[in-house]
C-alpha atoms as a PDB file:
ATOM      1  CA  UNK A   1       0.000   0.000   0.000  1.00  0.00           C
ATOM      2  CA  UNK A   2       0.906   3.588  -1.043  1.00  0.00           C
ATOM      3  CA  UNK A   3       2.277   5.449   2.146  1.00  0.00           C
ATOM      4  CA  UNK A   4      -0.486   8.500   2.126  1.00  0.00           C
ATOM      5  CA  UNK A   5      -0.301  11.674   4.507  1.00  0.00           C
ATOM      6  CA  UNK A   6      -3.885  12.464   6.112  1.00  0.00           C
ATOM      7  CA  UNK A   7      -4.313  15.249   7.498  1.00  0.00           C
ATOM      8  CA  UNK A   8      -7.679  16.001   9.256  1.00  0.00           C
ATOM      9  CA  UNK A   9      -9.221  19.836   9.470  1.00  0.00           C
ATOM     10  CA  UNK A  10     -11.835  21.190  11.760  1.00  0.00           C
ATOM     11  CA  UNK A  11     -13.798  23.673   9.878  1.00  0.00           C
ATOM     12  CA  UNK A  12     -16.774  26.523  11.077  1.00  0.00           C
ATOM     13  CA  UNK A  13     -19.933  25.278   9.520  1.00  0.00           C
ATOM     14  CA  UNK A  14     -20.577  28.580   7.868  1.00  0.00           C
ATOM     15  CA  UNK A  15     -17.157  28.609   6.192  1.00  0.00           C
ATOM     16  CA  UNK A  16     -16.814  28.004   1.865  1.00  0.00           C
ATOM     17  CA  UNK A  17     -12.889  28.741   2.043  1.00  0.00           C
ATOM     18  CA  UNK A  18     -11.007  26.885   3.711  1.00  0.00           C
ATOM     19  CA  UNK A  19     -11.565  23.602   2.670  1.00  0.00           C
ATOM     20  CA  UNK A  20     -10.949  24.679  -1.603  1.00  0.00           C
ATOM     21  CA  UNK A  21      -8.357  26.437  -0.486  1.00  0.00           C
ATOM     22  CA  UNK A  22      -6.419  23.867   1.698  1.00  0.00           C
ATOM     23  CA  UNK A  23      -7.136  21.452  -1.122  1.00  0.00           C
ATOM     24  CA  UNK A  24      -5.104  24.379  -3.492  1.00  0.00           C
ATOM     25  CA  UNK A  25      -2.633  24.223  -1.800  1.00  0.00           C
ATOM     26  CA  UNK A  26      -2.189  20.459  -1.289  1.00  0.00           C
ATOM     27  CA  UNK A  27      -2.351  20.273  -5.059  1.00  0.00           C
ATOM     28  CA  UNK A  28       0.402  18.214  -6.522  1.00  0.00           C
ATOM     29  CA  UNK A  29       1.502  16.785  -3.440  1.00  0.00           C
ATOM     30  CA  UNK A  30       1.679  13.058  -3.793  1.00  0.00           C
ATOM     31  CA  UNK A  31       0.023  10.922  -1.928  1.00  0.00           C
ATOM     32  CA  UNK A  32      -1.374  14.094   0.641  1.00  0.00           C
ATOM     33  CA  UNK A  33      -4.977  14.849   1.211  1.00  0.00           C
ATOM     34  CA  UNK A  34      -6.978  16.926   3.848  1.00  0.00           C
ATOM     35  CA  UNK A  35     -10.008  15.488   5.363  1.00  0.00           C
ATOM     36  CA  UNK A  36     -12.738  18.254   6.921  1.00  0.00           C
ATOM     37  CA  UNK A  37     -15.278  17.584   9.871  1.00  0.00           C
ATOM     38  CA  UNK A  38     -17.462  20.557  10.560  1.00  0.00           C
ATOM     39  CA  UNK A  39     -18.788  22.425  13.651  1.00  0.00           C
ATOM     40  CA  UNK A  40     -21.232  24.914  14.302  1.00  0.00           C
ATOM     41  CA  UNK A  41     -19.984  28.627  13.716  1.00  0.00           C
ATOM     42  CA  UNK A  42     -22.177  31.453  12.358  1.00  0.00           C
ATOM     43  CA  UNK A  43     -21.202  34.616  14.226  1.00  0.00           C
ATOM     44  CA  UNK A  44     -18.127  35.959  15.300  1.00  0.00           C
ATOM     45  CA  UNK A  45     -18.673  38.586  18.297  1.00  0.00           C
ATOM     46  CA  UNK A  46     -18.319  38.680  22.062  1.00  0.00           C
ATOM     47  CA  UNK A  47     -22.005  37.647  22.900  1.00  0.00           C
ATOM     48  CA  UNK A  48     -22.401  34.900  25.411  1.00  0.00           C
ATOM     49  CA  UNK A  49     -23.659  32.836  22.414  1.00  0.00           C
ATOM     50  CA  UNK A  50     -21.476  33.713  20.079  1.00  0.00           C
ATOM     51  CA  UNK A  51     -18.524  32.559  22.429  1.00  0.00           C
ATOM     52  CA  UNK A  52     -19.977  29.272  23.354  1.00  0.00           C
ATOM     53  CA  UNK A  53     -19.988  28.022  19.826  1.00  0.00           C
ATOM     54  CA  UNK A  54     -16.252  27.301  20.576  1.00  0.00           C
ATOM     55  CA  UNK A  55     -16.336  25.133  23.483  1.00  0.00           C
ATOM     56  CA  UNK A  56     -14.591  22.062  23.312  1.00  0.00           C
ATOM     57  CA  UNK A  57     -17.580  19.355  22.769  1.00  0.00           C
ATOM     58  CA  UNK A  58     -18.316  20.030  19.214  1.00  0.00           C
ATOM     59  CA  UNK A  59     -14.754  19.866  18.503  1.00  0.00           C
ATOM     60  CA  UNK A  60     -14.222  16.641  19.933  1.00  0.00           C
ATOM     61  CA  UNK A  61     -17.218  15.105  18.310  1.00  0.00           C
ATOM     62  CA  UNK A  62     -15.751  16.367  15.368  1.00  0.00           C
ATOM     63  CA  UNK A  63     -12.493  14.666  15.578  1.00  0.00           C
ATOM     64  CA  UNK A  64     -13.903  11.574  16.901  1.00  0.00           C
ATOM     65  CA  UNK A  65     -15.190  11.303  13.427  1.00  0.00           C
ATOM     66  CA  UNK A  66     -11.902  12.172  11.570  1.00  0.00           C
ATOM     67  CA  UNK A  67     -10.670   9.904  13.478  1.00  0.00           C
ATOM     68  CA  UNK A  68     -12.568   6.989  11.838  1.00  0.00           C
ATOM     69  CA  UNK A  69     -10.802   7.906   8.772  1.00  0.00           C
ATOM     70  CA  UNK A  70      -7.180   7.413  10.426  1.00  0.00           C
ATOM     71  CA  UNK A  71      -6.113  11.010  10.228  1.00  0.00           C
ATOM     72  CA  UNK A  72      -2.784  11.699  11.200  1.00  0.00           C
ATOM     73  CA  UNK A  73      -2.907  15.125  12.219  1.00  0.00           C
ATOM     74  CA  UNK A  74      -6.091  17.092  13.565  1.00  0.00           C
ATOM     75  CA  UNK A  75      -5.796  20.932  12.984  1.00  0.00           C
ATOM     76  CA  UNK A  76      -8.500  23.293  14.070  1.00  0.00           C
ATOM     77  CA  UNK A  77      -8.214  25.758  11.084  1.00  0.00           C
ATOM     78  CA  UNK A  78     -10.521  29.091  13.241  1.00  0.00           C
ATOM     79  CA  UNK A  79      -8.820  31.670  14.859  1.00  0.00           C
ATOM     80  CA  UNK A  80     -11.247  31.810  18.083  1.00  0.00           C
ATOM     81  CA  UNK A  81      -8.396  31.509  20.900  1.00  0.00           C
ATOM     82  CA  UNK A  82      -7.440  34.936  19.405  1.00  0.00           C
ATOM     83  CA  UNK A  83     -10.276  37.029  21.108  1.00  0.00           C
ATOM     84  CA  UNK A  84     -10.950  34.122  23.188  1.00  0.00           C
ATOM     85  CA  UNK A  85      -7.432  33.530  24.472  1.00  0.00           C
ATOM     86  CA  UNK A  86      -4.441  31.025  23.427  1.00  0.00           C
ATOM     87  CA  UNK A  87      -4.954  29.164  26.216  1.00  0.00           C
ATOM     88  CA  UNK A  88      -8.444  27.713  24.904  1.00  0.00           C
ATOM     89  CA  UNK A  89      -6.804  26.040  21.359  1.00  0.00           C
ATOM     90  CA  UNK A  90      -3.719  24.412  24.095  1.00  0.00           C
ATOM     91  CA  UNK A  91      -6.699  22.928  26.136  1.00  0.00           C
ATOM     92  CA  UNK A  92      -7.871  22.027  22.992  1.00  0.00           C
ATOM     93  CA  UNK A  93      -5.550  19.990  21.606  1.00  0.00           C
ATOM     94  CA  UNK A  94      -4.493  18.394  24.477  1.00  0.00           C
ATOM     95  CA  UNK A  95      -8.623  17.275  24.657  1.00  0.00           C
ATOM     96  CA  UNK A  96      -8.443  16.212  21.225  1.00  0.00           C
ATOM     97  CA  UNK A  97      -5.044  13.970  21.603  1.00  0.00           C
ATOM     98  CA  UNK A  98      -6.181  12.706  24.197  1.00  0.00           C
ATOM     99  CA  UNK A  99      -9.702  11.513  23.112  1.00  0.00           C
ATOM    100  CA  UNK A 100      -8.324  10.030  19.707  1.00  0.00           C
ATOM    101  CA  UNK A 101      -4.198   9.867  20.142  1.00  0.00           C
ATOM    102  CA  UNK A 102      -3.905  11.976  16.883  1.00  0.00           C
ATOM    103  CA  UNK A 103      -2.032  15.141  17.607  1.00  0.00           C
ATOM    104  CA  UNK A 104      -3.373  17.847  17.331  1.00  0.00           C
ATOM    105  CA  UNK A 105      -2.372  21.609  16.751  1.00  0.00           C
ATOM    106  CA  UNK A 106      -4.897  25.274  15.398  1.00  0.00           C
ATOM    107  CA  UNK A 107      -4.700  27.882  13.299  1.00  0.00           C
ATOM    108  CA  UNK A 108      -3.462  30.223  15.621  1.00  0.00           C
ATOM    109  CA  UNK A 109      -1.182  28.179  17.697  1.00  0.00           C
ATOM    110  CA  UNK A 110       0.701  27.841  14.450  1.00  0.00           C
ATOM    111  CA  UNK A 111       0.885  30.988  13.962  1.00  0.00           C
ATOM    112  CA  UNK A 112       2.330  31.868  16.842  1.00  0.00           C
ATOM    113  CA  UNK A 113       5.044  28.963  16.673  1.00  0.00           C
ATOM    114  CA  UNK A 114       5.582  30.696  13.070  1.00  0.00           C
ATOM    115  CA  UNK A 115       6.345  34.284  15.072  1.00  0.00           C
ATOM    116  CA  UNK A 116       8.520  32.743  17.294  1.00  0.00           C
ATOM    117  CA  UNK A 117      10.953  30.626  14.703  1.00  0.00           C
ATOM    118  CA  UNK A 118      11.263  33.905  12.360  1.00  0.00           C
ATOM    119  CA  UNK A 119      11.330  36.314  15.262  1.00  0.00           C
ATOM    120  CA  UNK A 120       8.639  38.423  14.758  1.00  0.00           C
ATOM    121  CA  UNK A 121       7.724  40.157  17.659  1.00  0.00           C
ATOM    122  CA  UNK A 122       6.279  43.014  15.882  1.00  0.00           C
ATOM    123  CA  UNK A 123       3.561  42.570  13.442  1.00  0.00           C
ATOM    124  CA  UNK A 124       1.261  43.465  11.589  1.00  0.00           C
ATOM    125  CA  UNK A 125      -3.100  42.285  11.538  1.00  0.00           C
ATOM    126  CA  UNK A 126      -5.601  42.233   8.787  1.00  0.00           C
ATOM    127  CA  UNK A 127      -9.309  40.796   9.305  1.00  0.00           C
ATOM    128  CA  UNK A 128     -12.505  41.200   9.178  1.00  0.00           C
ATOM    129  CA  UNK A 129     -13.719  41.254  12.743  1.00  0.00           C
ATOM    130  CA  UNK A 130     -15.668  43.424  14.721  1.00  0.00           C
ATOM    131  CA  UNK A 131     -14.483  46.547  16.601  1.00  0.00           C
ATOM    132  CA  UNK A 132     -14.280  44.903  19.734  1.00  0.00           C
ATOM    133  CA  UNK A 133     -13.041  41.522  18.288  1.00  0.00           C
ATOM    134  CA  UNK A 134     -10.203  43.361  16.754  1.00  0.00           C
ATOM    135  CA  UNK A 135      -9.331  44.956  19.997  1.00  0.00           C
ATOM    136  CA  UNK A 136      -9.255  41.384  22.274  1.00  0.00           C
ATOM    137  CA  UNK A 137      -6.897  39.972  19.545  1.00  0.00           C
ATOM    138  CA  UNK A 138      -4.536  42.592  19.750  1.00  0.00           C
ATOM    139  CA  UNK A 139      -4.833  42.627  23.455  1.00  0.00           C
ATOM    140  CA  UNK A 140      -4.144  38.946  23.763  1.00  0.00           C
ATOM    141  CA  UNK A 141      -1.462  38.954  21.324  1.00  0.00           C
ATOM    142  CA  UNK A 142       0.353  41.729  23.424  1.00  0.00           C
ATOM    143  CA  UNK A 143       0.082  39.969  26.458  1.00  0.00           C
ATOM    144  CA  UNK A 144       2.326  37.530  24.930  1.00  0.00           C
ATOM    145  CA  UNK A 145       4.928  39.814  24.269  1.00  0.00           C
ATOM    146  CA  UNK A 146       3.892  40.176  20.227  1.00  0.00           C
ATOM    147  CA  UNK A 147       3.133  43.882  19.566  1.00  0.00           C
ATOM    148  CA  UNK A 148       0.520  44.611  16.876  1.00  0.00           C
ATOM    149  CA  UNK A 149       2.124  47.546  15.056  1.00  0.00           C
ATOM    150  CA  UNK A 150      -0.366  48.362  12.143  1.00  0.00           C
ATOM    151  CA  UNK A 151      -4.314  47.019  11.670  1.00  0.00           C
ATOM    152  CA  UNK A 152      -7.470  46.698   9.242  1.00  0.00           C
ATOM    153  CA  UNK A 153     -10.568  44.945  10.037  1.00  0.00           C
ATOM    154  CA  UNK A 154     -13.596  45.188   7.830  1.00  0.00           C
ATOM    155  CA  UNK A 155     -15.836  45.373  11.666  1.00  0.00           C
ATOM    156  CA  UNK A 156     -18.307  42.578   9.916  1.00  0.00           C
ATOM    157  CA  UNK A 157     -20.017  39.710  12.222  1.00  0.00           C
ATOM    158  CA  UNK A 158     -19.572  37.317  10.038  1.00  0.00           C
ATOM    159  CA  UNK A 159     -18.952  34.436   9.357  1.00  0.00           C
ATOM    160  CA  UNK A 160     -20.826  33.457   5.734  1.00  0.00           C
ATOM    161  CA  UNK A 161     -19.994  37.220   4.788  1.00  0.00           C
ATOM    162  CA  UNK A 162     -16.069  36.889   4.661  1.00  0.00           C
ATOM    163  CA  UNK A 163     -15.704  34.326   2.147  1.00  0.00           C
ATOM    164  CA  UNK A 164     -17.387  37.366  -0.107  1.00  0.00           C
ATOM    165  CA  UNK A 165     -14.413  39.270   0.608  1.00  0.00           C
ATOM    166  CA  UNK A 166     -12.864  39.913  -2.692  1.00  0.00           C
ATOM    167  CA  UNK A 167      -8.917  39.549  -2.726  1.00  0.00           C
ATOM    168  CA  UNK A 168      -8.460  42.835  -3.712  1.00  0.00           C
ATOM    169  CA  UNK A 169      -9.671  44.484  -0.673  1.00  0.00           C
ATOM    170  CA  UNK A 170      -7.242  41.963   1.352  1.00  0.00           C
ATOM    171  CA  UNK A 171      -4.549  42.842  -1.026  1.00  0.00           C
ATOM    172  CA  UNK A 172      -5.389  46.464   0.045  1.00  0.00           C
ATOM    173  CA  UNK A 173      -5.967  46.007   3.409  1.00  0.00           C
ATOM    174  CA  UNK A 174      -1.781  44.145   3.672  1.00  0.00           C
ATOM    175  CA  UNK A 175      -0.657  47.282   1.312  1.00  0.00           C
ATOM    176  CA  UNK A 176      -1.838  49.620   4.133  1.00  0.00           C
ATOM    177  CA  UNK A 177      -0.581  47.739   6.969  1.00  0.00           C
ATOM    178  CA  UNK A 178       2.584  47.215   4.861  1.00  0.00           C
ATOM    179  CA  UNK A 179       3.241  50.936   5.534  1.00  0.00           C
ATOM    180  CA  UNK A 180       4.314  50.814   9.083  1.00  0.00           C
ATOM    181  CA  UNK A 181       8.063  50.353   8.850  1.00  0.00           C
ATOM    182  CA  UNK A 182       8.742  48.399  12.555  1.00  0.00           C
ATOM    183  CA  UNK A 183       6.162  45.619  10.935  1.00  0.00           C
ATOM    184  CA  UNK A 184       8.018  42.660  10.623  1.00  0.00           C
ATOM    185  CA  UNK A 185       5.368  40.435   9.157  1.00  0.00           C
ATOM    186  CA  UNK A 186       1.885  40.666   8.497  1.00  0.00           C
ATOM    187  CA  UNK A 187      -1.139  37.954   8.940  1.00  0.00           C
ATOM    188  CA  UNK A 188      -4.108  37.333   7.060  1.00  0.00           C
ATOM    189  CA  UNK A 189      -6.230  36.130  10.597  1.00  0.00           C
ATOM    190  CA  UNK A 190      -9.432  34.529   9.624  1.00  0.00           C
ATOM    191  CA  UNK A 191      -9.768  31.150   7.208  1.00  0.00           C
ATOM    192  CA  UNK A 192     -12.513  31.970   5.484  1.00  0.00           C
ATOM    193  CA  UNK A 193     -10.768  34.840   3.674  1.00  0.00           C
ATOM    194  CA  UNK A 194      -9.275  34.052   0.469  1.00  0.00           C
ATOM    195  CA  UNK A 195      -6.250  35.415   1.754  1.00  0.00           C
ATOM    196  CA  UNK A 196      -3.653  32.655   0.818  1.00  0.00           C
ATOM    197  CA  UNK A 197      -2.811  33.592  -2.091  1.00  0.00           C
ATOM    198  CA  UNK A 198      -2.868  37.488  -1.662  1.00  0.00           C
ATOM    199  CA  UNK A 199      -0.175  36.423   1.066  1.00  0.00           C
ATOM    200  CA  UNK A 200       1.985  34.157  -1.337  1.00  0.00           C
ATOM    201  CA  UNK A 201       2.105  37.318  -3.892  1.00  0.00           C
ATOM    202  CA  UNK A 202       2.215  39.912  -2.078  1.00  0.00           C
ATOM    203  CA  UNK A 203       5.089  38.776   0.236  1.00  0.00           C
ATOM    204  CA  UNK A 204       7.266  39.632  -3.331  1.00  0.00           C
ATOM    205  CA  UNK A 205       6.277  42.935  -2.943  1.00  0.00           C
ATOM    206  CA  UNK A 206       5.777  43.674   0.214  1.00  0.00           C
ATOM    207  CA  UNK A 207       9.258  42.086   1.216  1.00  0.00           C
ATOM    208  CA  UNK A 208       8.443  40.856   4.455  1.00  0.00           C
ATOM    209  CA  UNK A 209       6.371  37.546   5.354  1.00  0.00           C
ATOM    210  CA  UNK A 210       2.465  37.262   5.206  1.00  0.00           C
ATOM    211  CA  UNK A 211       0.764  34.195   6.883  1.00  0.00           C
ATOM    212  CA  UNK A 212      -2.422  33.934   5.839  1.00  0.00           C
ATOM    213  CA  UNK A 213      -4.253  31.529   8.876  1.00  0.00           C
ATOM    214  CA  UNK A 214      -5.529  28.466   6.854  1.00  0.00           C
ATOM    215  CA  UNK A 215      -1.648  28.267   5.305  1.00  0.00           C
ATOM    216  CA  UNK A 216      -0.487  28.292   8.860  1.00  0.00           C
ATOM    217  CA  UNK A 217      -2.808  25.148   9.515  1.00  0.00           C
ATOM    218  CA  UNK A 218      -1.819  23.222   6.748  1.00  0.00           C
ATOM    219  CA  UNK A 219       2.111  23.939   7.700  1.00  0.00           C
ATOM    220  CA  UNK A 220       1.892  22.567  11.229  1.00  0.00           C
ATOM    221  CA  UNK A 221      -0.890  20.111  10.151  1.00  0.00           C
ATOM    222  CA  UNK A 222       2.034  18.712   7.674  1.00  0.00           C
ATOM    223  CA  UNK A 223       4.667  18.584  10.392  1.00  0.00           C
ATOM    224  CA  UNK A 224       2.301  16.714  12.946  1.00  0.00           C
ATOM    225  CA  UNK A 225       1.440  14.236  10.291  1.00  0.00           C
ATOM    226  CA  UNK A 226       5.491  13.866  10.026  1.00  0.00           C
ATOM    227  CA  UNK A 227       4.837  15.401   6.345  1.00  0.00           C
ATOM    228  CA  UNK A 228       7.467  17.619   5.054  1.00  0.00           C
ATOM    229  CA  UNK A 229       5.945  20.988   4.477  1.00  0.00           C
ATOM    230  CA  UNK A 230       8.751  22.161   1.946  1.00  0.00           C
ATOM    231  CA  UNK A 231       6.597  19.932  -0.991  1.00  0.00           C
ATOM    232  CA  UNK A 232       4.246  22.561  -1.281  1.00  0.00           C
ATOM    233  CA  UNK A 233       5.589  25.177  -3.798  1.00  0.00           C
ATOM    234  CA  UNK A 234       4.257  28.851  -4.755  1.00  0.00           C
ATOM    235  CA  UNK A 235       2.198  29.437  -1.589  1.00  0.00           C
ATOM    236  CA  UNK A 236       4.407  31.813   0.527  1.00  0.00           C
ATOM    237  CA  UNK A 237       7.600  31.389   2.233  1.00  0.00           C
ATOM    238  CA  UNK A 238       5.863  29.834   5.332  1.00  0.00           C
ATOM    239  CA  UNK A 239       6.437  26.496   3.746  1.00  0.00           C
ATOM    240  CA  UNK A 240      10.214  26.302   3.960  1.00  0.00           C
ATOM    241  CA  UNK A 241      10.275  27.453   7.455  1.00  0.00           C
ATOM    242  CA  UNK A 242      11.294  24.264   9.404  1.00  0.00           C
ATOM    243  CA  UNK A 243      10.923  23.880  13.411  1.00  0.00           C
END
């Protein structure tokens, strides 16, 4: 039998992105395939409901189910443990390993392990979030010593509404960030913007790195799955960065 890499995603019912757009970028990898189990998400904001849509349950149903299919990474590909705090995707993936034995990794925590290899302590942040969204993700992020130097958020609800997000207004929305000299790399922090590929051009431009947040999920869901990340070619510079 063919060795195969599977690599299992947990994806926000309301989201059309990430799931073409992690297959994209898995294109023309042999033998590689990502494998999607959905849970509820239809509103991004700081309600009581809103926030309870991310506890762990769903997720773990979820991954029970991947892990039918013998996945060999799980990766939560949201960004909720940015308003909600980092400590909620850790819990998380220690839940899911330990309900299935599949490790397990997010969106975000990648991200942050991405920061911390390439030294970016300054950076810049590009969604579509609400107001006050906007404001607990920067506040979290500077609690852990990462300062958000530049920002542009599109204050939307969500979550259907920003896969209608043309790339051209993220392309826009990096430019202006771009402008604040200190940043020393820019993400693209919600996956279901088409950001990925804004990120993968624009980095040529720009001259600094972009990580768009369902790239960062695929990276660390390769590594996990003891994949080599490096196969995947013309989607940003994130892919030869090696832990």
């Amino acid at each position: 039998m063919t060795d195969r890499t599977l690599l299992g995603v947990l994806t926000p019912s309301s989201n059309t992105t990430l799931e073409p757009v992690t297959a994209d970028i898995l294109h023309g990898v042999d033998n590689t395939s990502a494998h999607f189990g959905r849970l509820k998400v239809t509103e991004i904001s700081l309600t009581d409901q809103a926030l309870r849509q991310f506890d762990n349950e769903p997720f773990l149903e979820a991954s029970r189910l991947l892990a039918d299919a013998r996945m060999q990474s799980i990766t939560w590909s949201g960004t909720s443990s940015g308003w909600r705090g980092f400590q909620d995707d850790e819990i998380l993936c220690e839940a899911i390993t330990r309900e299935t034995g599949i490790p397990a990794t997010t969106s975000v925590l990648a991200l942050n392990e991405l920061f911390d290899l390439t030294g970016v302590k300054r950076f810049g942040l590009v969604t579509p979030y609400l107001h006050e969204v906007q404001q607990k993700i920067v506040e979290n992020y500077g609690r852990s010593g990462y300062e958000c130097v530049a920002e542009r958020h599109l204050n939307d609800k969500g979550n259907f509404s920003y896969s209608e997000v043309t790339e051209q207004t993220i392309a826009d929305m990096v430019r202006e960030v771009a402008k604040t000299q200190d940043c020393q790399a820019i993400t693209i922090f919600c996956t279901n913007l088409h950001g990925a590929r804004v990120a993968a051009e624009l980095e040529q431009e720009i001259g600094i790195p972009i990580y768009d947040t369902v790239s960062t999920g695929v990276w660390k869901g390769m590594l996990l799955a003891g994949a080599d990340p490096s196969k995947i070619k013309n989607w940003g510079s994130i892919f030869s960065i090696k832990p």
